[in-house]
PDB file of N, CA and C in Angstrom:
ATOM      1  N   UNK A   1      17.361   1.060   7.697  1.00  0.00           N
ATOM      2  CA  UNK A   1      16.172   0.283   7.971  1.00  0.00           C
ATOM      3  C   UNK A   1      16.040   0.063   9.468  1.00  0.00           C
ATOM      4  N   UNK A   2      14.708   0.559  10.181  1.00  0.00           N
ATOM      5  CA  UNK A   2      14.521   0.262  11.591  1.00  0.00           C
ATOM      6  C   UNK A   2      13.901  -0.809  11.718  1.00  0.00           C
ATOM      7  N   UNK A   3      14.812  -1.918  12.680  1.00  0.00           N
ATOM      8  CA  UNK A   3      14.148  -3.229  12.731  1.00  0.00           C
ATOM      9  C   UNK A   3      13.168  -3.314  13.652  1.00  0.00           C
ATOM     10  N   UNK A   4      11.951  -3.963  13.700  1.00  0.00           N
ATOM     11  CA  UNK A   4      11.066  -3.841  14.339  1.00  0.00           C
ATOM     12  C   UNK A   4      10.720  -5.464  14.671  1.00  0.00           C
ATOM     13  N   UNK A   5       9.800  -5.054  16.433  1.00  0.00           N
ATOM     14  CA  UNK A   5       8.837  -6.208  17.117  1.00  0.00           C
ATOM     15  C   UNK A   5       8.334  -7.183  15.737  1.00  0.00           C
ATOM     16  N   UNK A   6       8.561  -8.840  15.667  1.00  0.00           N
ATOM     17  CA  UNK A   6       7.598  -9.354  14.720  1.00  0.00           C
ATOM     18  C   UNK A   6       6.032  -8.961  15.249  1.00  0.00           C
ATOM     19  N   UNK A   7       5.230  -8.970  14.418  1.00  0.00           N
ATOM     20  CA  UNK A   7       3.926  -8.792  14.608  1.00  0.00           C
ATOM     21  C   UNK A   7       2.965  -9.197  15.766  1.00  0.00           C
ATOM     22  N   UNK A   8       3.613 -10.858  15.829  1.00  0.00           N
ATOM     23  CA  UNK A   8       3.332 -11.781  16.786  1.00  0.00           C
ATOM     24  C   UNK A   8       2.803 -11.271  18.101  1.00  0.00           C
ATOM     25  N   UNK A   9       3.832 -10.370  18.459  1.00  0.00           N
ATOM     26  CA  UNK A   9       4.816 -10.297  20.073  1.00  0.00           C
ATOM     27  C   UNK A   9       3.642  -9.370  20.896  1.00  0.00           C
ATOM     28  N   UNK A  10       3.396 -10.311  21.770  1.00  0.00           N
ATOM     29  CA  UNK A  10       2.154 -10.310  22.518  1.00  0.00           C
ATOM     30  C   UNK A  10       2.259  -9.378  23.270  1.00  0.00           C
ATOM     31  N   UNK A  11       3.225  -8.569  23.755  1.00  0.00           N
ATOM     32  CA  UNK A  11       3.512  -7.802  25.065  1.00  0.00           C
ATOM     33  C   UNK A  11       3.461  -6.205  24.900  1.00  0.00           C
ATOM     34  N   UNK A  12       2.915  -5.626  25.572  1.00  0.00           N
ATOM     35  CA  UNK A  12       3.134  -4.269  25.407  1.00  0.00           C
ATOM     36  C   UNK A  12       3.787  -4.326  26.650  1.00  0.00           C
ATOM     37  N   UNK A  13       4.606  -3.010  26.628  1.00  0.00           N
ATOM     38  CA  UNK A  13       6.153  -2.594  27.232  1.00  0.00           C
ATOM     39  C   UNK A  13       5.161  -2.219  28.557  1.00  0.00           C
ATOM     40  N   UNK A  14       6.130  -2.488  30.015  1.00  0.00           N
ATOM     41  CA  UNK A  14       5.772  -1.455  31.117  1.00  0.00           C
ATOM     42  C   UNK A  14       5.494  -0.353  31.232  1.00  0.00           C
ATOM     43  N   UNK A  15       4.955   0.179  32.600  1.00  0.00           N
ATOM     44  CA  UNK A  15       5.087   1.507  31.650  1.00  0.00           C
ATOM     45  C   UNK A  15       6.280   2.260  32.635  1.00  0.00           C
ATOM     46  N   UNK A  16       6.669   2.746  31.751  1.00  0.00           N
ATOM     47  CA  UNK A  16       8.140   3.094  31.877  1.00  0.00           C
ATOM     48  C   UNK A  16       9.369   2.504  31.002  1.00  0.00           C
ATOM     49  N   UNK A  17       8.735   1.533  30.500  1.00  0.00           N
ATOM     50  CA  UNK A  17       9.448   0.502  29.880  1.00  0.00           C
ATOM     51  C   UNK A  17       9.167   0.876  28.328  1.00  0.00           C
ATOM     52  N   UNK A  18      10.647  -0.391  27.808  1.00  0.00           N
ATOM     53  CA  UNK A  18      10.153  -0.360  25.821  1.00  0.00           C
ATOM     54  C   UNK A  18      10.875  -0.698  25.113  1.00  0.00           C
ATOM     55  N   UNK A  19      10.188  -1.786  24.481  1.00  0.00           N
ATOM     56  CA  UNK A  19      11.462  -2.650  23.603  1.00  0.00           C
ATOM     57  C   UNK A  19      12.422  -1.922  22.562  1.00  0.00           C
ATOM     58  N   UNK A  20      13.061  -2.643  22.279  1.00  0.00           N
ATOM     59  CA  UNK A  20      13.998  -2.162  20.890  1.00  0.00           C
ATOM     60  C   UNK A  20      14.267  -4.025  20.570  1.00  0.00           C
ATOM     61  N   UNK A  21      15.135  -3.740  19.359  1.00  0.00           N
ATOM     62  CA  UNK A  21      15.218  -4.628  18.780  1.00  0.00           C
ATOM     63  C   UNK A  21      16.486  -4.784  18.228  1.00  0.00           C
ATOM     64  N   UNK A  22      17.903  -5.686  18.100  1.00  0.00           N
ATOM     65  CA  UNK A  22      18.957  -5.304  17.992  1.00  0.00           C
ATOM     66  C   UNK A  22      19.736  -6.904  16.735  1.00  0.00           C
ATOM     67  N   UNK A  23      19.995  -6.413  15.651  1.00  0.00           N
ATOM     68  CA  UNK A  23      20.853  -7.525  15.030  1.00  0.00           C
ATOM     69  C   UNK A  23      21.762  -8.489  15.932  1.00  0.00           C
ATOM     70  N   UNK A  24      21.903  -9.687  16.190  1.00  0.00           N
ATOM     71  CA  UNK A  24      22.440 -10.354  17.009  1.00  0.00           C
ATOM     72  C   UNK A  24      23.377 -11.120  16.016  1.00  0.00           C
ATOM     73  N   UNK A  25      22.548 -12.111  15.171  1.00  0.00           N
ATOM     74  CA  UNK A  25      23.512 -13.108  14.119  1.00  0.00           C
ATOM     75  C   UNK A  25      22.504 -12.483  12.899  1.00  0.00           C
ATOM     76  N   UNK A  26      23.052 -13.885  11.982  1.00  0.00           N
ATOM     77  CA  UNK A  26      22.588 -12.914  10.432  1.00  0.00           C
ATOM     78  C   UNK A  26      20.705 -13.575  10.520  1.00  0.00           C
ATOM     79  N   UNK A  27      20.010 -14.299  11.452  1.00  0.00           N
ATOM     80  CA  UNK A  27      18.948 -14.499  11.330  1.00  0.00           C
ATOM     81  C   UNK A  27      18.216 -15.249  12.748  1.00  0.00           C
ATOM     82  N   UNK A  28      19.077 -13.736  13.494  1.00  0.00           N
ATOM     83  CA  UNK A  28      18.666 -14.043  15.215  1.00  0.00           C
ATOM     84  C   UNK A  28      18.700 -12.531  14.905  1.00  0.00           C
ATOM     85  N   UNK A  29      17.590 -11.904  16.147  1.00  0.00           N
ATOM     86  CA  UNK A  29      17.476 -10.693  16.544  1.00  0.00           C
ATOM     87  C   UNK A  29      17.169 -10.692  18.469  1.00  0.00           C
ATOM     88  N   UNK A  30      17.841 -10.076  18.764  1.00  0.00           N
ATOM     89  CA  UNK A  30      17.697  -9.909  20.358  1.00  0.00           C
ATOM     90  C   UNK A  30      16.850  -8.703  20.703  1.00  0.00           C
ATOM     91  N   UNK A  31      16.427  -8.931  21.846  1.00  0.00           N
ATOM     92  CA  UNK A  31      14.847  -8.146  21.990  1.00  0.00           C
ATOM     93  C   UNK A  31      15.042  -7.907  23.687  1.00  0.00           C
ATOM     94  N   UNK A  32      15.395  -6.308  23.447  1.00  0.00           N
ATOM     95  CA  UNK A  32      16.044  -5.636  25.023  1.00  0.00           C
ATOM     96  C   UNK A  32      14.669  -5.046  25.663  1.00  0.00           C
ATOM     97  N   UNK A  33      14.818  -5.061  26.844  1.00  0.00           N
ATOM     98  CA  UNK A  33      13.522  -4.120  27.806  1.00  0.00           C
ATOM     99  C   UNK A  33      13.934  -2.833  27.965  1.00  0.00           C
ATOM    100  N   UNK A  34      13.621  -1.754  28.020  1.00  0.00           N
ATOM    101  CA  UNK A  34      14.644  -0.459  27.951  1.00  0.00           C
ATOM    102  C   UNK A  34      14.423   0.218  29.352  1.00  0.00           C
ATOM    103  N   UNK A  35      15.004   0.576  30.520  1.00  0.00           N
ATOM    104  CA  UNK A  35      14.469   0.692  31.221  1.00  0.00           C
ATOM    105  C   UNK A  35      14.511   2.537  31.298  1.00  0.00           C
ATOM    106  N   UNK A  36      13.649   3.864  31.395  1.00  0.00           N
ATOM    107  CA  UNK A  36      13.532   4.988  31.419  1.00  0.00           C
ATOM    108  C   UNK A  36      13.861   6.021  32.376  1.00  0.00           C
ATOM    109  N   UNK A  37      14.227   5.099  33.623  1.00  0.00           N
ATOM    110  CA  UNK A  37      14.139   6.221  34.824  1.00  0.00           C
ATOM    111  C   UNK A  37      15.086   6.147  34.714  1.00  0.00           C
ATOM    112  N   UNK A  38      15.899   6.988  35.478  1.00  0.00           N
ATOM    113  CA  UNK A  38      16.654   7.436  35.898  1.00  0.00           C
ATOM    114  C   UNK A  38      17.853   7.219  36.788  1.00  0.00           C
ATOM    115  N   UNK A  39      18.962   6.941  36.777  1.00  0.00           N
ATOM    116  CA  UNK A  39      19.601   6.138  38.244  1.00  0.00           C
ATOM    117  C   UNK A  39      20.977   6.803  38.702  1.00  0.00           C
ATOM    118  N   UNK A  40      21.201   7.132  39.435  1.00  0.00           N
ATOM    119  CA  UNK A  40      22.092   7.589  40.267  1.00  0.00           C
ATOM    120  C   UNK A  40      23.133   7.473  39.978  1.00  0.00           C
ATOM    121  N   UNK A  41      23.630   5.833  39.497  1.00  0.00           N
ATOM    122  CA  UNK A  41      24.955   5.814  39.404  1.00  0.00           C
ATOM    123  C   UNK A  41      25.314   5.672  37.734  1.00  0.00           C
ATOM    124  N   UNK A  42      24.573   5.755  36.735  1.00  0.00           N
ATOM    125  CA  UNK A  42      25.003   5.878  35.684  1.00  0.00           C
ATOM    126  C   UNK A  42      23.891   6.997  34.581  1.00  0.00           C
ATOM    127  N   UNK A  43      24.219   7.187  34.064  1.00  0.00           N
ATOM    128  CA  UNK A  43      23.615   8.935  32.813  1.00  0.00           C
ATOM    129  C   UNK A  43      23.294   8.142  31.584  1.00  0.00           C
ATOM    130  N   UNK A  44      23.736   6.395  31.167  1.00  0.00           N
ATOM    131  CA  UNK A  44      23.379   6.140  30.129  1.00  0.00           C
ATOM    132  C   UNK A  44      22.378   5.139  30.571  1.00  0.00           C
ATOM    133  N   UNK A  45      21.497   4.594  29.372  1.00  0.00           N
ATOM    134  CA  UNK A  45      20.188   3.852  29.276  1.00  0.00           C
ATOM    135  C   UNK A  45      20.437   2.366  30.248  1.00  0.00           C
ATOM    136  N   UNK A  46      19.337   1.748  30.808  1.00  0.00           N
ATOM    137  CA  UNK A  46      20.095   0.624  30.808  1.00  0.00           C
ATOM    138  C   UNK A  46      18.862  -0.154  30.650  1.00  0.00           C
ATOM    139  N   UNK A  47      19.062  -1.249  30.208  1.00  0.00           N
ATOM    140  CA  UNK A  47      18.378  -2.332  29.174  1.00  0.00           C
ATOM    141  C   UNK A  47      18.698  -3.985  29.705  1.00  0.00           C
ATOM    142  N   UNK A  48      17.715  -4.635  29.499  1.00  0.00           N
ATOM    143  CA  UNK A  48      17.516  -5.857  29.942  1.00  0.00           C
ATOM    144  C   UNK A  48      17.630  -6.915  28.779  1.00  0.00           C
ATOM    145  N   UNK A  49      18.355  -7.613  28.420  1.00  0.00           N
ATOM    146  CA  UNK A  49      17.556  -8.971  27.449  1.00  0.00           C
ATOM    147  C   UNK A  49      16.491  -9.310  27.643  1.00  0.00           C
ATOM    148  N   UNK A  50      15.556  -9.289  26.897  1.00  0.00           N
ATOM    149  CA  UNK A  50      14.070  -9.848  27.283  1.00  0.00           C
ATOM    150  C   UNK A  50      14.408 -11.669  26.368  1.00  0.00           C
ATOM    151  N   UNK A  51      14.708 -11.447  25.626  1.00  0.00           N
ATOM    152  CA  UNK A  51      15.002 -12.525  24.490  1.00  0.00           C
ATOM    153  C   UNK A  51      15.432 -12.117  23.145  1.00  0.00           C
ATOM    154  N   UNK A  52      15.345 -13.444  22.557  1.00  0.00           N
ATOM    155  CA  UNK A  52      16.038 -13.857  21.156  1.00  0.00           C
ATOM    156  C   UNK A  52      14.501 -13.971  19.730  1.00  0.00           C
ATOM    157  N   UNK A  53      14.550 -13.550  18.859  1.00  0.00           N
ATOM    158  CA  UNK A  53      13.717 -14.202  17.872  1.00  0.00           C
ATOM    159  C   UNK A  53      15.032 -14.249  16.698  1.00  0.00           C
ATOM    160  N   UNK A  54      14.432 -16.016  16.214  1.00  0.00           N
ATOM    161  CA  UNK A  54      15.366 -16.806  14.645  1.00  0.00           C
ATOM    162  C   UNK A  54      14.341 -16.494  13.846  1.00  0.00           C
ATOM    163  N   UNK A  55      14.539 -16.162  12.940  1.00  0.00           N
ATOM    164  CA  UNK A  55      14.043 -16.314  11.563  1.00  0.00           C
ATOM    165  C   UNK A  55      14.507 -17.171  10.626  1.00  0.00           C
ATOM    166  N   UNK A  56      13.199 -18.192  10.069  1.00  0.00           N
ATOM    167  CA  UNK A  56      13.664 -18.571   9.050  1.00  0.00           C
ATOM    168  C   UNK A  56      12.826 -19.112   7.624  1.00  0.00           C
ATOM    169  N   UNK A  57      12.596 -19.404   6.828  1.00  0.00           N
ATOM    170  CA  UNK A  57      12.017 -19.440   5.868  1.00  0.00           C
ATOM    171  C   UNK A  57      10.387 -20.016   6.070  1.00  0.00           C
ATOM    172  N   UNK A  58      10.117 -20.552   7.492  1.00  0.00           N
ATOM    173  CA  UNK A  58       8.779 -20.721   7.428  1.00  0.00           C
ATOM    174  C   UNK A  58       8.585 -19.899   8.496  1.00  0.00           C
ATOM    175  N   UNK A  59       9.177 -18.963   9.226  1.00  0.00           N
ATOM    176  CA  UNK A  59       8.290 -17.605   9.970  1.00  0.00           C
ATOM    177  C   UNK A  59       9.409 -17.552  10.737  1.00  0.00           C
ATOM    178  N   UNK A  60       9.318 -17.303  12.476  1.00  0.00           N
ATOM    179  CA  UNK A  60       9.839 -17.064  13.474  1.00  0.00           C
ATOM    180  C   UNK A  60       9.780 -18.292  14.502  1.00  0.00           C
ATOM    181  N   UNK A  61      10.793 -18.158  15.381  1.00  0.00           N
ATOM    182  CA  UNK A  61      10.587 -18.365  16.886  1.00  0.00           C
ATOM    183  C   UNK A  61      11.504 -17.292  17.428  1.00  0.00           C
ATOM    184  N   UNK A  62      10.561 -17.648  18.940  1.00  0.00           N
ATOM    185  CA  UNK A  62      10.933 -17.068  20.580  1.00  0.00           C
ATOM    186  C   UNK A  62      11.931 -17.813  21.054  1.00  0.00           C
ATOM    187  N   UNK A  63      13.008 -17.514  21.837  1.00  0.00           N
ATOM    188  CA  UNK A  63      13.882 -18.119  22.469  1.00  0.00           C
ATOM    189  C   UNK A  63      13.958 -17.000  23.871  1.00  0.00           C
ATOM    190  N   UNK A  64      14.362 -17.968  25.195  1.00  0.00           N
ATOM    191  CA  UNK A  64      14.496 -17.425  26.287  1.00  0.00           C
ATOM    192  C   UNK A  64      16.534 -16.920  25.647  1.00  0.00           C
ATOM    193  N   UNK A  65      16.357 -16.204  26.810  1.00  0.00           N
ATOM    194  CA  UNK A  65      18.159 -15.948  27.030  1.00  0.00           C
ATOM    195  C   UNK A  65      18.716 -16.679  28.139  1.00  0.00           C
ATOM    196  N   UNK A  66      19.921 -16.853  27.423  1.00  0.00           N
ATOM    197  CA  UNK A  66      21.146 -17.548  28.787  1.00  0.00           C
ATOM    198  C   UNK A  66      21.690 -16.739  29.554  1.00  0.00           C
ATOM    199  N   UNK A  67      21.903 -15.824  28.448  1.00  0.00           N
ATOM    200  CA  UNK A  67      22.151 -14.367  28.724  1.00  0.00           C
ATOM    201  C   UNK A  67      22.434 -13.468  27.748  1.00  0.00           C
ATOM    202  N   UNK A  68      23.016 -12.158  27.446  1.00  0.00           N
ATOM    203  CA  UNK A  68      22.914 -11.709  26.749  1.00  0.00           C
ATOM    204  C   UNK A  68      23.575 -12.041  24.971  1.00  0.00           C
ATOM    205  N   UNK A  69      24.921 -12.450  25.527  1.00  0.00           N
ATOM    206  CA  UNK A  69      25.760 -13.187  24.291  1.00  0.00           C
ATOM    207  C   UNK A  69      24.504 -14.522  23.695  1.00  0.00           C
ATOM    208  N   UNK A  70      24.203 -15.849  24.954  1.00  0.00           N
ATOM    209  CA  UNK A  70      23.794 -17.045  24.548  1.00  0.00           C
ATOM    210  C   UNK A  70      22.404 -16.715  24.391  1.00  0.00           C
ATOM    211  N   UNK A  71      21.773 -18.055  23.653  1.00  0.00           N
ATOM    212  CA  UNK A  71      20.287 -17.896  23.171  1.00  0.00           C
ATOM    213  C   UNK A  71      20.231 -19.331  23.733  1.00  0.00           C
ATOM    214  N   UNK A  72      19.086 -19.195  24.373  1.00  0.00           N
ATOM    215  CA  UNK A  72      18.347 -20.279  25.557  1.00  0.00           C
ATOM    216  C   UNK A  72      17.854 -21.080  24.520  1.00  0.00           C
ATOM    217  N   UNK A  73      16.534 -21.902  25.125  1.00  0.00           N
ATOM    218  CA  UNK A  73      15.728 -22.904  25.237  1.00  0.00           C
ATOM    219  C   UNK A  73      14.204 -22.317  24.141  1.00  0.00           C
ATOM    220  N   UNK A  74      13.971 -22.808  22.989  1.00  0.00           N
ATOM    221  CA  UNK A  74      12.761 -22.127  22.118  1.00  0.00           C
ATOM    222  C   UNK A  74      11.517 -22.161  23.325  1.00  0.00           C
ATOM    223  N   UNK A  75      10.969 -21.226  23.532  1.00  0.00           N
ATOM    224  CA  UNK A  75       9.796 -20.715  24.834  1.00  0.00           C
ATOM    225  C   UNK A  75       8.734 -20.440  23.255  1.00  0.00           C
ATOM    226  N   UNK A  76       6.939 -20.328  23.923  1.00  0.00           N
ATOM    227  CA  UNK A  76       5.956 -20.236  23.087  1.00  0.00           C
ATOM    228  C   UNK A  76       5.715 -18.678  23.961  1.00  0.00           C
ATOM    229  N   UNK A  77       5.402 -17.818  23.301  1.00  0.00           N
ATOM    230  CA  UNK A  77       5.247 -16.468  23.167  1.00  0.00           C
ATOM    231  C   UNK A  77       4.282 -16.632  23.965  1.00  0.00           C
ATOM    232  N   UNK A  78       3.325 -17.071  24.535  1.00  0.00           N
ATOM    233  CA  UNK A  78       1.776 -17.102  24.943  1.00  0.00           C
ATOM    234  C   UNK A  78       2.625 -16.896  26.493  1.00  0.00           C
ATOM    235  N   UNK A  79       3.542 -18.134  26.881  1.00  0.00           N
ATOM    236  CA  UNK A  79       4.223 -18.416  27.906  1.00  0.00           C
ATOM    237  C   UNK A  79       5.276 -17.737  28.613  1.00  0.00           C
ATOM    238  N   UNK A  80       5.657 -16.173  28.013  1.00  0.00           N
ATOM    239  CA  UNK A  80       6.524 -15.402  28.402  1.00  0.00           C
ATOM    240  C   UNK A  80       5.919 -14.423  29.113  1.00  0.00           C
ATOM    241  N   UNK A  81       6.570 -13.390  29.645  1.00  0.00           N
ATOM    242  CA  UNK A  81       5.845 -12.567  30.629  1.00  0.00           C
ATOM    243  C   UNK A  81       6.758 -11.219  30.242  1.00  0.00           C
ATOM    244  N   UNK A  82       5.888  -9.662  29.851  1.00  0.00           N
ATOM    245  CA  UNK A  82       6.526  -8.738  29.552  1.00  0.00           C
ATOM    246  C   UNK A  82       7.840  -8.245  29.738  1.00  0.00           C
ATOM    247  N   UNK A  83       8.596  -8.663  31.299  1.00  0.00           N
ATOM    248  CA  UNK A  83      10.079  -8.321  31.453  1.00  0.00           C
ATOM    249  C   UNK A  83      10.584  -9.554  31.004  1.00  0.00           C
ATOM    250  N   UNK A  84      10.586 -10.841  30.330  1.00  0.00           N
ATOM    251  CA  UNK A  84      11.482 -11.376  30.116  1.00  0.00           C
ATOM    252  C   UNK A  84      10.744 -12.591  29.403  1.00  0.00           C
ATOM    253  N   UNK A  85      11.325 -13.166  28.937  1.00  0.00           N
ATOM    254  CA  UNK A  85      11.064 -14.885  27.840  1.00  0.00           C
ATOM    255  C   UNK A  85      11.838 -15.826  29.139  1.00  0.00           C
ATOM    256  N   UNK A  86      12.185 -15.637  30.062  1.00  0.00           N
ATOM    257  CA  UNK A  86      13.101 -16.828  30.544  1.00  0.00           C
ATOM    258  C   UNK A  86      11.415 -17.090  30.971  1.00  0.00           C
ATOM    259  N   UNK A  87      11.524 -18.851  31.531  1.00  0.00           N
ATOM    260  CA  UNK A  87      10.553 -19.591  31.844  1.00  0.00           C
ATOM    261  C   UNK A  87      10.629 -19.372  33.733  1.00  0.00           C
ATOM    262  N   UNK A  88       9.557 -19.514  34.531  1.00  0.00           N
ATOM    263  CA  UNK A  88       9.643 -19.933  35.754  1.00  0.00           C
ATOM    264  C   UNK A  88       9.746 -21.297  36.025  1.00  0.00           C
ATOM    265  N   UNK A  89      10.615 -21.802  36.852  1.00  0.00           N
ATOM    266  CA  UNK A  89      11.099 -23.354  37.404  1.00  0.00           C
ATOM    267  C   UNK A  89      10.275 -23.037  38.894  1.00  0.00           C
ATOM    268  N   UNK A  90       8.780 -23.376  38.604  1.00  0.00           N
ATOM    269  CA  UNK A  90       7.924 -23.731  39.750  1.00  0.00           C
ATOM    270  C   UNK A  90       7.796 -25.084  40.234  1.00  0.00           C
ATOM    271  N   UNK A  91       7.572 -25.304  41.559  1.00  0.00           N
ATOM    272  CA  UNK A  91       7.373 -26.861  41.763  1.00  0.00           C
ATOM    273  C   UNK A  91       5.778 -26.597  41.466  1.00  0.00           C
ATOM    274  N   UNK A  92       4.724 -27.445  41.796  1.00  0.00           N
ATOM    275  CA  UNK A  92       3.456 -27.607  42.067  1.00  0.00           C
ATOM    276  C   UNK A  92       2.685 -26.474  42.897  1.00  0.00           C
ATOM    277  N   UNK A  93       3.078 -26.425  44.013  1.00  0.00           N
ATOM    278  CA  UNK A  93       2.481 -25.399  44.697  1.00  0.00           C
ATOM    279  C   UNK A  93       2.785 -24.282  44.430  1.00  0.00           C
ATOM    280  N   UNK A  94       3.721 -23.406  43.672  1.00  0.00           N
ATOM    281  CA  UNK A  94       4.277 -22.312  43.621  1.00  0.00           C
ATOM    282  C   UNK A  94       3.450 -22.342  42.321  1.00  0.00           C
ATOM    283  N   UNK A  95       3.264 -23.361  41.426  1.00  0.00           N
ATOM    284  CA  UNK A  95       2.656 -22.846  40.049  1.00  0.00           C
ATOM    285  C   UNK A  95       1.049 -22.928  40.174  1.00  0.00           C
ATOM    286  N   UNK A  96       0.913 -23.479  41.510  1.00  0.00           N
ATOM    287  CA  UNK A  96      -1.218 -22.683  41.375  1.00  0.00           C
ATOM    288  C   UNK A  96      -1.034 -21.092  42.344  1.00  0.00           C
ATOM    289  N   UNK A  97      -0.176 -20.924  43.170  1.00  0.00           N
ATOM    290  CA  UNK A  97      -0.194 -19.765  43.888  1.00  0.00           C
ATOM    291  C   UNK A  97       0.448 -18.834  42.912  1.00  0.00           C
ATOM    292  N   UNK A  98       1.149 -19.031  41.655  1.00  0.00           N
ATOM    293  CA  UNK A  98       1.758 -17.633  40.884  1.00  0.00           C
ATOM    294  C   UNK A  98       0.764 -17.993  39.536  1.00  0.00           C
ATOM    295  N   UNK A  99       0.276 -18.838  39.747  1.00  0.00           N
ATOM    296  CA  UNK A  99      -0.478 -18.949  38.015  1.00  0.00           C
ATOM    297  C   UNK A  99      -2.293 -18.528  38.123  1.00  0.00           C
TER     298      UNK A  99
END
């Protein structure tokens, strides 16, 4: 069985980019960025945590990453940005000049 994006998931991949989707616990799935080019110092893939989705009997959530092992802080899907679910820690001025 190929596990797949929930339906939800707002983001289409970079381009160059592209999710996968990977069993983490028995009702957490981790959700990698895949990156395509090419790099000098290694011949195998290399991949980003984008985040975490829980499942549970009334649907899903999003979770940022701590990192790849830990599962962050529940984030709203609207509020994530294609390379990653972690949140930006803007003061005021940084969040009208990046928003």
């Amino acid at each position: 069985m190929e596990l797949q994006l929930p339906s939800d998931f707002i983001h289409d991949a970079p381009e160059g980019y592209s999710y996968s989707i990977k069993k983490f616990k028995t009702n957490v799935m981790s959700i990698w960025l895949n990156d395509h080019k090419e790099y000098v110092y290694t011949s195998e893939p290399v991949s980003t945590i984008w985040g975490f989705v829980k499942f549970t009997k009334k649907g899903h959530k999003y979770y940022s990453p701590i990192d790849s092992k830990h599962v962050g802080k529940e984030v709203d899907i609207s509020e994530t940005r294609p390379y990653t679910a972690m949140q930006l820690n803007l003061n005021p001025l940084e969040n009208v000049l990046y928003t």
